[in-house]
Protein backbone atom coordinates (compact mmCIF):
# COMPACT_ATOMS: atom_id res chain seq x y z
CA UNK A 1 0.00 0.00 0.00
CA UNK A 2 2.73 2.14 1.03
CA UNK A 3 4.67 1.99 -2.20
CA UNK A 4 1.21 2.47 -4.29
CA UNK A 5 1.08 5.64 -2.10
CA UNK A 6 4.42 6.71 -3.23
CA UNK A 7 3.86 5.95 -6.97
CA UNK A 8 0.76 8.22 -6.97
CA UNK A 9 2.38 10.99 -5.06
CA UNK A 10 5.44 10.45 -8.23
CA UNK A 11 3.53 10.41 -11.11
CA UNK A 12 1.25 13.73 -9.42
CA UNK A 13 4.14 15.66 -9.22
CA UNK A 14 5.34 14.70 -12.53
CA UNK A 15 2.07 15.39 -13.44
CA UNK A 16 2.47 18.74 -12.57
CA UNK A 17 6.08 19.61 -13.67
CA UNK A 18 4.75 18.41 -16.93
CA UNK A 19 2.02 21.31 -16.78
CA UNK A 20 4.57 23.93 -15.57
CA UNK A 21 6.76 22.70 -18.89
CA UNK A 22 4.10 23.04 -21.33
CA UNK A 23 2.94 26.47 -20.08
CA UNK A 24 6.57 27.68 -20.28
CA UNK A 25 6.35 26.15 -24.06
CA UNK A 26 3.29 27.32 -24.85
CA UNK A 27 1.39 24.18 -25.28
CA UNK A 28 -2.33 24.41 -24.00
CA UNK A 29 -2.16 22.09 -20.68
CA UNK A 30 -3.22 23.49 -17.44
CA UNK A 31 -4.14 22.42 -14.23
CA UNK A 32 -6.34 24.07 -11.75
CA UNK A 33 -4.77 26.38 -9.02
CA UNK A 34 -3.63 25.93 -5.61
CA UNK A 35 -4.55 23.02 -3.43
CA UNK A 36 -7.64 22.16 -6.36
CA UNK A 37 -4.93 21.80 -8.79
CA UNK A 38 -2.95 19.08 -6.24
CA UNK A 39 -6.17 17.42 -5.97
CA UNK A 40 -6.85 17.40 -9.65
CA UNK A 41 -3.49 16.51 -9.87
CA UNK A 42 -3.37 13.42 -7.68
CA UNK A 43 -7.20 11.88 -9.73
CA UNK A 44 -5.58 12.65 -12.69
CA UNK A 45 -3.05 10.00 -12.39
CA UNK A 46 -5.37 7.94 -11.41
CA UNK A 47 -8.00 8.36 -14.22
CA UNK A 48 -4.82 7.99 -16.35
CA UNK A 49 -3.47 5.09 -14.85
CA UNK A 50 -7.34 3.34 -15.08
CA UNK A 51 -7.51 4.81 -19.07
CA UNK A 52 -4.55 3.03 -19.74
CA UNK A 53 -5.12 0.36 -18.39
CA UNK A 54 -8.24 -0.23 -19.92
CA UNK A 55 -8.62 1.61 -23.37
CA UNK A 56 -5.16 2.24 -24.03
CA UNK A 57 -4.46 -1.59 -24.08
CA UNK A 58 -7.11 -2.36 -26.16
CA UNK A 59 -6.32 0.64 -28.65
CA UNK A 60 -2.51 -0.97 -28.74
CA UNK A 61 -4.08 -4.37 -29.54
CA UNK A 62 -6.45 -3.30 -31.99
CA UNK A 63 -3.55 -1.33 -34.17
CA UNK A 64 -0.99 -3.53 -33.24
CA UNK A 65 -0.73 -4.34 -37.31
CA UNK A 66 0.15 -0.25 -37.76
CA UNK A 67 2.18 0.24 -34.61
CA UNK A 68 4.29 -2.93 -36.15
CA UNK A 69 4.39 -0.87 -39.60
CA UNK A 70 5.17 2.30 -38.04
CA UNK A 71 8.26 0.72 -36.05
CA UNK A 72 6.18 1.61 -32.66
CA UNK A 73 6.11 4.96 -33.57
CA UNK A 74 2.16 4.72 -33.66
CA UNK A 75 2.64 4.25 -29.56
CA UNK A 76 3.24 7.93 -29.05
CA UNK A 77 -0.09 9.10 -31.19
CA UNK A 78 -2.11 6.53 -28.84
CA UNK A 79 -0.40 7.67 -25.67
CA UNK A 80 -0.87 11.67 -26.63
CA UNK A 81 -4.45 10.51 -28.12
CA UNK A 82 -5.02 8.95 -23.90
CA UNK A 83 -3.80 11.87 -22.57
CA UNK A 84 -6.10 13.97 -24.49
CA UNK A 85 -8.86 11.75 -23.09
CA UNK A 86 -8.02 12.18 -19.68
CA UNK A 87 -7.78 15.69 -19.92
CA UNK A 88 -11.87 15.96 -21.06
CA UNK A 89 -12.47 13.53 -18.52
CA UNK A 90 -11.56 15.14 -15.55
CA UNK A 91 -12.39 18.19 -13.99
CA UNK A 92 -8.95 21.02 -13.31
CA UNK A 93 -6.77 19.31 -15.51
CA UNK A 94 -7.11 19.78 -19.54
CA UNK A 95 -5.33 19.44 -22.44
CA UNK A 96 -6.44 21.50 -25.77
CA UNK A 97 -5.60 19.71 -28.68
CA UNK A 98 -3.77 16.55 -30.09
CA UNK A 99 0.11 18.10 -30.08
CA UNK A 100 -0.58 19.55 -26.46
CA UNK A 101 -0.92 16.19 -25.56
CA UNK A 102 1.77 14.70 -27.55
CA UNK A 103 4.15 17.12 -25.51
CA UNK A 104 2.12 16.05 -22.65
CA UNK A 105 2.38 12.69 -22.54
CA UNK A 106 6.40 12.18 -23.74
CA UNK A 107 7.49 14.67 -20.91
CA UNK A 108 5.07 13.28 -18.53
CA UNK A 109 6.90 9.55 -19.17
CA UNK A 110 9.83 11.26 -19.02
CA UNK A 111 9.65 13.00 -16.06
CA UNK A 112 7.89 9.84 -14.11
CA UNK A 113 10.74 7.82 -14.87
CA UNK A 114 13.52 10.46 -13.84
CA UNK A 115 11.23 11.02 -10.52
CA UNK A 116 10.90 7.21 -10.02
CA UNK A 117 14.85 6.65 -10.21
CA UNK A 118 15.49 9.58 -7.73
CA UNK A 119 13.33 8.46 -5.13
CA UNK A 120 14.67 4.63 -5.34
CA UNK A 121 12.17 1.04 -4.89
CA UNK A 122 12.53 0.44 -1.33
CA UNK A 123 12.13 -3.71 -2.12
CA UNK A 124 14.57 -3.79 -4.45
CA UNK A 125 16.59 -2.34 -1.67
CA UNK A 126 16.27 -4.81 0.76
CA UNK A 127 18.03 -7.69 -1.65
């Protein structure tokens, strides 16, 4: 539970750096302010994690023939296509259009892995 905890509390503040670097580039991703934006921040993540683990896999199966032809590159348009669906979903966090969330979701990936490795997996620890 604790390390569940931990990933949500990761991927909400990557979340969120994510925001701060698309409104510094100009991309149309914003999150409410204050402590609304930490809440829509932390159900975010979690409508994101539930999207993808429900639509997005069975988007990736379904055009598994043109993400083959593609070389994967097909991944990133259904990842930035998810993250624009998350963003209409929920309420204080949207994304405007389909490169938005492109830049969304390759710096929010990014940024969850970089987070991830700072902060260390306590069980892999204890070996």
């Amino acid at each position: 539970m604790g390390n569940m905890i931990k990933r949500l509390i990761v991927n909400a503040l990557a979340l969120w750096l994510t925001v701060l670097l698309a409104q510094w580039a100009e991309f149309d991703i914003s999150l409410a302010p204050g402590v609304n934006g930490a809440i829509a921040a932390v159900v975010t993540v979690i409508v994101l994690a539930l999207v993808n683990a429900t639509i997005g896999k069975l988007i990736k199966l379904l055009t598994l023939p043109l993400t083959l032809l593609s070389l994967g590159l097909w991944t990133f348009v259904i990842n930035a296509l998810m993250f624009l669906l998350v963003g209409k979903l929920t309420i204080g966090f949207s994304v405007g259009n389909f490169w938005a969330g492109l830049f969304g979701s390759v710096v929010y990936s990014i940024l969850s892995v970089i987070i991830s490795s700072m902060f260390g997996d306590e069980d892999k620890q204890k070996d």
